[in-house]
PDB file of N, CA and C in Angstrom:
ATOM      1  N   UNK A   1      33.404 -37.748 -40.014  1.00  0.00           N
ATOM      2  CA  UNK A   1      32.164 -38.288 -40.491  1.00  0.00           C
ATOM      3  C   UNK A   1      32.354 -38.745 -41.939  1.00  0.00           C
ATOM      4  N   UNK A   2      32.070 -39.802 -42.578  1.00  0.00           N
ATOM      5  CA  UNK A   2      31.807 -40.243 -43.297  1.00  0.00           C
ATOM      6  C   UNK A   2      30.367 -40.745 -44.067  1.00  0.00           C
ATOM      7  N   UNK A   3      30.402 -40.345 -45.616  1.00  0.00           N
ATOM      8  CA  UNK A   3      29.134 -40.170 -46.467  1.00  0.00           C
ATOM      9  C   UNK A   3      29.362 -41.026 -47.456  1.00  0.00           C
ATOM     10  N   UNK A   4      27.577 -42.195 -47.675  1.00  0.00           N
ATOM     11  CA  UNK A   4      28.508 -42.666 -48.827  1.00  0.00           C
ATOM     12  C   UNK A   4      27.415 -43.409 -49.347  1.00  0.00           C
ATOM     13  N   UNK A   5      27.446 -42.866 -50.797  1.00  0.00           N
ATOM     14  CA  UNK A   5      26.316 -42.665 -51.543  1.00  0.00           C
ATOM     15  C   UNK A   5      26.243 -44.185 -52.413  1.00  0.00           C
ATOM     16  N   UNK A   6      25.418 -45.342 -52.495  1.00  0.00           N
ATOM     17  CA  UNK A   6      25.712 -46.892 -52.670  1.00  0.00           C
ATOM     18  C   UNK A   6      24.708 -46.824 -53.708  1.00  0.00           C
ATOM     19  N   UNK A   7      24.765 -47.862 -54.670  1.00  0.00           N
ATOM     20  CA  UNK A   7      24.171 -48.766 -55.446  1.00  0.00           C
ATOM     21  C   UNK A   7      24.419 -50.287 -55.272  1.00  0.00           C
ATOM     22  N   UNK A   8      23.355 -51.347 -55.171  1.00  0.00           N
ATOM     23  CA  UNK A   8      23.922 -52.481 -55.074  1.00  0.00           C
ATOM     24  C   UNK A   8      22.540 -53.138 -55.806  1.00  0.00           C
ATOM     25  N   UNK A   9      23.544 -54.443 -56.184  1.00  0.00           N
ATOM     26  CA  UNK A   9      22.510 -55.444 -56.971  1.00  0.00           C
ATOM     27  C   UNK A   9      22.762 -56.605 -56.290  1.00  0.00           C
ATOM     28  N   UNK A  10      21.477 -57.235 -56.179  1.00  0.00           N
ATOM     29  CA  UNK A  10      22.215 -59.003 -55.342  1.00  0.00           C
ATOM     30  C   UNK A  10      23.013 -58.914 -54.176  1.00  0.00           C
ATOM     31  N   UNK A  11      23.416 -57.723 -53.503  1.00  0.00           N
ATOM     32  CA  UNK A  11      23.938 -57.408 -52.545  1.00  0.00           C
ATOM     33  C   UNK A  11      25.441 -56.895 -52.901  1.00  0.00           C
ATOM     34  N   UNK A  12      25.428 -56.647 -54.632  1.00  0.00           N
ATOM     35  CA  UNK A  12      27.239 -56.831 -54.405  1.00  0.00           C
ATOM     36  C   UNK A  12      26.875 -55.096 -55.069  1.00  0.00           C
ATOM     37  N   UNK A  13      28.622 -54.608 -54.416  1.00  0.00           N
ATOM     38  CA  UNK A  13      28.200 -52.961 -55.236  1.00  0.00           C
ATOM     39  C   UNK A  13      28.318 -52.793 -56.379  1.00  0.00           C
ATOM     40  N   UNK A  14      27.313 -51.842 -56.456  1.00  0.00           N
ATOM     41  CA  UNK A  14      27.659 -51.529 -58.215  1.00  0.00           C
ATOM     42  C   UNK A  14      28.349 -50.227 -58.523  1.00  0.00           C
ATOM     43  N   UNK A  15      28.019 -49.122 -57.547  1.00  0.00           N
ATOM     44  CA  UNK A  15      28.374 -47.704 -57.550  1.00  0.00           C
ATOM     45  C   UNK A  15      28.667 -47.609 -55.761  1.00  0.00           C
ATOM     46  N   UNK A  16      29.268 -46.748 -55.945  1.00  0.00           N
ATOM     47  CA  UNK A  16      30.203 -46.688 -54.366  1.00  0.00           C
ATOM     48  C   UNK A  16      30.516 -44.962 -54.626  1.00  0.00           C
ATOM     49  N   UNK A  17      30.340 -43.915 -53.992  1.00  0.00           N
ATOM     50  CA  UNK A  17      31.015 -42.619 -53.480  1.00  0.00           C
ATOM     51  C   UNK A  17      31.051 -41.707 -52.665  1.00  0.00           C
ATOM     52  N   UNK A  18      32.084 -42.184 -51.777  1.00  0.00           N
ATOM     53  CA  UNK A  18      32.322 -41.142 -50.465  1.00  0.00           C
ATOM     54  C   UNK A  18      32.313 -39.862 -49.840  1.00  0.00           C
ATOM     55  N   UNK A  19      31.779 -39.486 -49.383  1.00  0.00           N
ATOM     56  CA  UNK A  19      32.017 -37.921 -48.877  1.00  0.00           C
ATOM     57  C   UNK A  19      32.450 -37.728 -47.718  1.00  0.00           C
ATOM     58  N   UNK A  20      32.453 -36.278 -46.917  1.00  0.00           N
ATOM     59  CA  UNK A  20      32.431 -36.216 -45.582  1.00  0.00           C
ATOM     60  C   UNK A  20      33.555 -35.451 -45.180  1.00  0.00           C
ATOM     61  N   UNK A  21      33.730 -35.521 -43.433  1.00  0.00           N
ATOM     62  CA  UNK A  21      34.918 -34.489 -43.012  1.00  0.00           C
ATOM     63  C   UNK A  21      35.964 -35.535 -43.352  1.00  0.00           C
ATOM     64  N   UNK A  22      37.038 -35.574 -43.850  1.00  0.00           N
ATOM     65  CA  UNK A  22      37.882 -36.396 -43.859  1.00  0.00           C
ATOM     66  C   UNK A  22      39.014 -35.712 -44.686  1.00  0.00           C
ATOM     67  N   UNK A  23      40.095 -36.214 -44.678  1.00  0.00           N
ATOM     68  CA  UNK A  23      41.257 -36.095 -45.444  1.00  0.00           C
ATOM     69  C   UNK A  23      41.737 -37.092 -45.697  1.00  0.00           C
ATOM     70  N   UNK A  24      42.208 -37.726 -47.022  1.00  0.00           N
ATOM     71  CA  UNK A  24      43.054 -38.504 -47.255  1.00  0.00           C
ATOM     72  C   UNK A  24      44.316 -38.352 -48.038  1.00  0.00           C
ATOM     73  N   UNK A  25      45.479 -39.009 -47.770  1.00  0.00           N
ATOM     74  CA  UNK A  25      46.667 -38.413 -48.551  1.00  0.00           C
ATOM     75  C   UNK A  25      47.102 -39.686 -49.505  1.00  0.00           C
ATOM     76  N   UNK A  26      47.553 -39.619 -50.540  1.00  0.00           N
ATOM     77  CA  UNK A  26      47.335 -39.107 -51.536  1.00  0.00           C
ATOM     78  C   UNK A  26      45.596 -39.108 -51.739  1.00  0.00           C
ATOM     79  N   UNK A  27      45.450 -37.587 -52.049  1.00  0.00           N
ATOM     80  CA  UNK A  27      43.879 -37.634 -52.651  1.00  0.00           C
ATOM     81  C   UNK A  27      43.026 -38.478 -53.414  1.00  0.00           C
ATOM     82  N   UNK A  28      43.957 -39.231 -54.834  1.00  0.00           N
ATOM     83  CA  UNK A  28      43.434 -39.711 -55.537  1.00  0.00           C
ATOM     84  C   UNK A  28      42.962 -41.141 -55.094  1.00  0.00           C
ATOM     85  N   UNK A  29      43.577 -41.759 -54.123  1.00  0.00           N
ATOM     86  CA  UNK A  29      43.583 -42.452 -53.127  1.00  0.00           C
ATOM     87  C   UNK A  29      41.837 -43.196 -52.711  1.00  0.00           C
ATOM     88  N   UNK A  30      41.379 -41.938 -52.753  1.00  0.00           N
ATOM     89  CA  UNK A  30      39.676 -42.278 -52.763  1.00  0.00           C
ATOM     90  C   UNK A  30      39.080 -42.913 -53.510  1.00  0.00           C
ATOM     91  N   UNK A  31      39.412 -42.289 -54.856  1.00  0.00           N
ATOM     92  CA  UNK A  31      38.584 -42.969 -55.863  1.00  0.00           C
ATOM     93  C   UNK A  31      39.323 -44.478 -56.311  1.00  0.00           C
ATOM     94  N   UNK A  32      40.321 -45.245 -55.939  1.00  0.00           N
ATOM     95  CA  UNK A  32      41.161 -46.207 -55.908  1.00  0.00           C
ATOM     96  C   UNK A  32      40.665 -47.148 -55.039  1.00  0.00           C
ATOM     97  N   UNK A  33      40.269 -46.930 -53.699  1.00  0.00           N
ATOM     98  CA  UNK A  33      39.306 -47.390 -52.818  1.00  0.00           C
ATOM     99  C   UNK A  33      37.803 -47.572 -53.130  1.00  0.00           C
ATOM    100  N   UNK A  34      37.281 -46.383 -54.230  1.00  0.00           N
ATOM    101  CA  UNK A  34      35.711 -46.764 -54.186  1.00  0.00           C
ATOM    102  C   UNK A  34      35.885 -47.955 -55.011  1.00  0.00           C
ATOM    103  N   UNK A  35      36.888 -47.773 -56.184  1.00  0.00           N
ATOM    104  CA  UNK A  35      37.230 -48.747 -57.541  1.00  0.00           C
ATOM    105  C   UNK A  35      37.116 -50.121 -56.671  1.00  0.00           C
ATOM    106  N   UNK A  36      37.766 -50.037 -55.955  1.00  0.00           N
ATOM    107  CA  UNK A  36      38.314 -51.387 -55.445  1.00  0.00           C
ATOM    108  C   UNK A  36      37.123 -52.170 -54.406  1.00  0.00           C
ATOM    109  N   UNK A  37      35.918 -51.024 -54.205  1.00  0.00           N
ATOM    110  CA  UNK A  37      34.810 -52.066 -53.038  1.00  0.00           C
ATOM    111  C   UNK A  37      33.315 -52.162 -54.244  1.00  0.00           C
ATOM    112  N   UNK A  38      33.757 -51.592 -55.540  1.00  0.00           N
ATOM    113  CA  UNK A  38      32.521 -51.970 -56.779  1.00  0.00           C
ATOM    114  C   UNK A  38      33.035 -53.234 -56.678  1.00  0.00           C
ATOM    115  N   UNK A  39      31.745 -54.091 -57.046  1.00  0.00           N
ATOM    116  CA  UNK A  39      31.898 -55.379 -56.926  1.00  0.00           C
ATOM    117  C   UNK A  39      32.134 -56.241 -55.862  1.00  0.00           C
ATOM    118  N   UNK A  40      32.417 -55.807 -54.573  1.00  0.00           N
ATOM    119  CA  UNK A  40      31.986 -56.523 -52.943  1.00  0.00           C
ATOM    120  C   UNK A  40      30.580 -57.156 -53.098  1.00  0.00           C
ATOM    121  N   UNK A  41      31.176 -58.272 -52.139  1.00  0.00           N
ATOM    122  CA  UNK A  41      29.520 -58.038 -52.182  1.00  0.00           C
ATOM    123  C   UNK A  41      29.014 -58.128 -50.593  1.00  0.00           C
ATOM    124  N   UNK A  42      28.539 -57.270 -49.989  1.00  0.00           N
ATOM    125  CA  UNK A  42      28.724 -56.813 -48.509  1.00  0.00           C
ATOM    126  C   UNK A  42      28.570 -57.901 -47.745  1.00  0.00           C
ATOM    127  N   UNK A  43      27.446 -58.802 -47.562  1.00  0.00           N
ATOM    128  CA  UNK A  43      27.445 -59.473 -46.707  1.00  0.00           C
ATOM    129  C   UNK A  43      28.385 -60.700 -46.423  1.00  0.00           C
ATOM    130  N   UNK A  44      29.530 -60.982 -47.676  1.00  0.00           N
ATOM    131  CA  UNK A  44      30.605 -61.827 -47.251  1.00  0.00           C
ATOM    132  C   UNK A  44      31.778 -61.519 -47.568  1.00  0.00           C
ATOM    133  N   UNK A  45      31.956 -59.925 -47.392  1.00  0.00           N
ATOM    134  CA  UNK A  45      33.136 -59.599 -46.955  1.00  0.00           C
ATOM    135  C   UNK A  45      33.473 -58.629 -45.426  1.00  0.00           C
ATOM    136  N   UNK A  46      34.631 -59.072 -45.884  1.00  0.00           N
ATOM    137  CA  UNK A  46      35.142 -58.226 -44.010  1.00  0.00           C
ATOM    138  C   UNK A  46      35.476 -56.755 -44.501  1.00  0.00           C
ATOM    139  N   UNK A  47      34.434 -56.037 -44.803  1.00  0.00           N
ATOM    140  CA  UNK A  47      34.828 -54.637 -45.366  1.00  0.00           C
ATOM    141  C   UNK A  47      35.956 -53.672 -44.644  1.00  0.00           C
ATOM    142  N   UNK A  48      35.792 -53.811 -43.027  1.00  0.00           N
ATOM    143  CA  UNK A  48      37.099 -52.909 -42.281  1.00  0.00           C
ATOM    144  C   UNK A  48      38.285 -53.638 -42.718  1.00  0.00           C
ATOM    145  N   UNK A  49      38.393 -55.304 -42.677  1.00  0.00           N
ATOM    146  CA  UNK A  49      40.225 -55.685 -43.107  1.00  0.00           C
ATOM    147  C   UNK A  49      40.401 -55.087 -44.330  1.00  0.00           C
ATOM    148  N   UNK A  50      39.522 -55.677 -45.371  1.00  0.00           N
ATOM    149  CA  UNK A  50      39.665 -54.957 -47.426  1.00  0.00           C
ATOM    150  C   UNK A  50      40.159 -53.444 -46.996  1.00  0.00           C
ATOM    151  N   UNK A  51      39.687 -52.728 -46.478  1.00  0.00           N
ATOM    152  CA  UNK A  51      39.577 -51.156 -46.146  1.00  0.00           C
ATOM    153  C   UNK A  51      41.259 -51.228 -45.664  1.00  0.00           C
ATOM    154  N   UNK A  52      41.325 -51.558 -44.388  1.00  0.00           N
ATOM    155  CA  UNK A  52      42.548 -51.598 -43.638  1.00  0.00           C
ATOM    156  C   UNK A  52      43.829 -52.027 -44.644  1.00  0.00           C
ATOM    157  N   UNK A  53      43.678 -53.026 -45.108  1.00  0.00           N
ATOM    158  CA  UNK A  53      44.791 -53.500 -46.154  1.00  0.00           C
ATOM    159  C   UNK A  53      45.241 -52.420 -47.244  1.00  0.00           C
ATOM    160  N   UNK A  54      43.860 -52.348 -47.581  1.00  0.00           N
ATOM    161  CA  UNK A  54      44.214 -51.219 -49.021  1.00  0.00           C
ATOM    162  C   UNK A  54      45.003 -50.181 -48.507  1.00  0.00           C
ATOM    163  N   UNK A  55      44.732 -49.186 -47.038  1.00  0.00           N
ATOM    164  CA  UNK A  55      45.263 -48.289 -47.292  1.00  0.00           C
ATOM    165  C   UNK A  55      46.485 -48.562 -46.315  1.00  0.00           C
ATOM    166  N   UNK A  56      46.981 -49.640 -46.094  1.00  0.00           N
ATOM    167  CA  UNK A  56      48.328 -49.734 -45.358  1.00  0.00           C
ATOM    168  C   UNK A  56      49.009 -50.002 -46.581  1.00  0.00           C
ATOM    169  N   UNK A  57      48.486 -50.777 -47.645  1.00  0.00           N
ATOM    170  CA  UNK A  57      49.036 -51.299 -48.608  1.00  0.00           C
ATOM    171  C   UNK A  57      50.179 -50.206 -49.742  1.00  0.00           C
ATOM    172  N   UNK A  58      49.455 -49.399 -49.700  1.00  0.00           N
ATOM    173  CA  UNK A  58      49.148 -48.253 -50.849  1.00  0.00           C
ATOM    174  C   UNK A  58      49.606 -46.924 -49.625  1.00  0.00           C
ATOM    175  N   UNK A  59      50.003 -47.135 -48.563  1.00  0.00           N
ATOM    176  CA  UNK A  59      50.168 -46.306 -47.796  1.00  0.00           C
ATOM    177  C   UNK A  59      49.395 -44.838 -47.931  1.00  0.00           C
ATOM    178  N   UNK A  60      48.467 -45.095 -47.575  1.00  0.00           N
ATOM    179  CA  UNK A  60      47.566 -44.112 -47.534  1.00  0.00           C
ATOM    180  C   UNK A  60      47.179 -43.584 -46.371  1.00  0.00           C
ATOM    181  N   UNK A  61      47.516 -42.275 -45.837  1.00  0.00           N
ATOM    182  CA  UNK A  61      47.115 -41.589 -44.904  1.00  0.00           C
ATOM    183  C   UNK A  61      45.784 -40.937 -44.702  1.00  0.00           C
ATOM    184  N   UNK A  62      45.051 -41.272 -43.495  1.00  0.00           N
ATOM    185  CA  UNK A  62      43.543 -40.502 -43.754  1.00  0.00           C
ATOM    186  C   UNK A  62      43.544 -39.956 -42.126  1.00  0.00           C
ATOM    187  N   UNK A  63      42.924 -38.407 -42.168  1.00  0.00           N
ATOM    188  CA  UNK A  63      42.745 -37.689 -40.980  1.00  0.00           C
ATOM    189  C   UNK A  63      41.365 -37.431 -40.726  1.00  0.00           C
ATOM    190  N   UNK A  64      40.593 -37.788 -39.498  1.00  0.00           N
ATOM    191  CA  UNK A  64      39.377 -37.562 -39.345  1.00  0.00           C
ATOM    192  C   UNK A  64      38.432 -39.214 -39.098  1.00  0.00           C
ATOM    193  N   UNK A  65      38.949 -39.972 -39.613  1.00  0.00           N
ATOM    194  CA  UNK A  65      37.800 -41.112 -39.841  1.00  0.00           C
ATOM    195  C   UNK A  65      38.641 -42.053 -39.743  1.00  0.00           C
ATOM    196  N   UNK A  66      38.125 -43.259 -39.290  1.00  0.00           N
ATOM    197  CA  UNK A  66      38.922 -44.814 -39.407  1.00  0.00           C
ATOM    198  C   UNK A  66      38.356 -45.703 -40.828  1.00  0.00           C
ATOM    199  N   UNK A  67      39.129 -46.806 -40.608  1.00  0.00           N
ATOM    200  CA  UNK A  67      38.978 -47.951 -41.520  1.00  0.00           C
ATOM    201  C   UNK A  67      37.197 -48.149 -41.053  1.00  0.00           C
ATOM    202  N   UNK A  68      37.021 -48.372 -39.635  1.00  0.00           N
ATOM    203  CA  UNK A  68      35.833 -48.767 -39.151  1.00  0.00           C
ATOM    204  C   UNK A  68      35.179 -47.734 -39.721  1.00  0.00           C
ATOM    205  N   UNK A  69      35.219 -46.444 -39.689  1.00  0.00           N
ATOM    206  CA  UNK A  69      33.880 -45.214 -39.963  1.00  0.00           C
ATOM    207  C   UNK A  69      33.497 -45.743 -41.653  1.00  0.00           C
ATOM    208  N   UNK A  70      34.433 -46.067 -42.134  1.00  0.00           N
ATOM    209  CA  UNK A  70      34.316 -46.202 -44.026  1.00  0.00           C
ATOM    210  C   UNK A  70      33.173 -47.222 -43.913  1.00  0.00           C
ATOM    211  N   UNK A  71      33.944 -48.295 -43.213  1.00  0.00           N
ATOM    212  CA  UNK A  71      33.129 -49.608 -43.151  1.00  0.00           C
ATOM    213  C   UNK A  71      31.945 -49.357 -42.442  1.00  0.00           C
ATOM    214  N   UNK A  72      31.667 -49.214 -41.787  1.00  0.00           N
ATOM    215  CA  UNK A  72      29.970 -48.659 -41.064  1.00  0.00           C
ATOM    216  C   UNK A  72      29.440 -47.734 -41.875  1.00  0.00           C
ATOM    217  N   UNK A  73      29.441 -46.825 -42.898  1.00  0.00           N
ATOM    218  CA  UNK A  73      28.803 -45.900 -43.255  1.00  0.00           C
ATOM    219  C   UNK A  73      28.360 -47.104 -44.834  1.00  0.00           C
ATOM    220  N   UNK A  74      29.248 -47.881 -45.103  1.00  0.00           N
ATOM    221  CA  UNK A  74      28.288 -48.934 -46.406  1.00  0.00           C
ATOM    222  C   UNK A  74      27.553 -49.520 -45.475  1.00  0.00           C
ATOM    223  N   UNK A  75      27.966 -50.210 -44.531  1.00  0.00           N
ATOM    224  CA  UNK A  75      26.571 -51.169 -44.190  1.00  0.00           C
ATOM    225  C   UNK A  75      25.571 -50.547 -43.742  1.00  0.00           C
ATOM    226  N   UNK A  76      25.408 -49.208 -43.204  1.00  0.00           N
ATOM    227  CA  UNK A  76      24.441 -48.515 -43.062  1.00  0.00           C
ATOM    228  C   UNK A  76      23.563 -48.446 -44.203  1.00  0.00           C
ATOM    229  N   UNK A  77      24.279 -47.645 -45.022  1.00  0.00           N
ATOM    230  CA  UNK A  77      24.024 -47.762 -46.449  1.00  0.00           C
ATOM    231  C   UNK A  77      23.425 -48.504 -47.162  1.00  0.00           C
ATOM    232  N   UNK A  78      24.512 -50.115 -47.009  1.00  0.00           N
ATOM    233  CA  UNK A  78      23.177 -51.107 -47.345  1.00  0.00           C
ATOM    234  C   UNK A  78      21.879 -51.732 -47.048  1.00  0.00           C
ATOM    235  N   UNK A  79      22.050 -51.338 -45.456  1.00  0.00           N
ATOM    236  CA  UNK A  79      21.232 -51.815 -45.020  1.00  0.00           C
ATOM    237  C   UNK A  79      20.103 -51.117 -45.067  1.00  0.00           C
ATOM    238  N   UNK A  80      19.678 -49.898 -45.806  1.00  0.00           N
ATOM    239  CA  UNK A  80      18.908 -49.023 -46.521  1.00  0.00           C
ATOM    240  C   UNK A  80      18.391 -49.489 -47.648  1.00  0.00           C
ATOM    241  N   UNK A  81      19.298 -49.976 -48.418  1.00  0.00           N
ATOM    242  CA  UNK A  81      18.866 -50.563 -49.792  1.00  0.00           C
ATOM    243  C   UNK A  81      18.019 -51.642 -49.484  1.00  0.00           C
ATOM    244  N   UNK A  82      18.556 -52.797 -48.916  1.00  0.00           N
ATOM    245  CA  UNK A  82      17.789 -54.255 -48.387  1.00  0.00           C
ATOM    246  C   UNK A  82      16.368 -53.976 -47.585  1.00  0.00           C
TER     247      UNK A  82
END
């Protein structure tokens, strides 16, 4: 499960932070990912590829959750804000 606490302006993020059952390896790994989706701006990006890339990129291992769970828990998210 994935948690994830949003701020957005104009639709783009401003504050981004994750929670939930999950593991990711390297840890710091998370906050590198929230860094990297401040400033999206949801409705014209492909948040699961950005997601998917980063952590093949950066080889990042995560147990519990997909690229998709990350990505569905912002648009949920945003779609709260809107």
């Amino acid at each position: 499960m994935v948690r994830v606490l949003i701020d957005m302006e104009g639709g783009v993020v401003t504050e981004l932070k994750f929670t939930g059952d999950f593991f990711m390896h390297p840890e710091e790994a998370i906050g590198d990912l929230e860094s990297l989706l401040r400033g999206v701006k949801i409705t014209e990006t492909d948040l699961q590829k950005l997601i998917e890339d980063f952590l093949r990129r950066n080889r990042v291992k995560v147990l519990g959750v997909t690229s998709k769970d990350f990505a569905a828990a912002i648009e949920r998210a945003a779609e709260k804000l809107t």
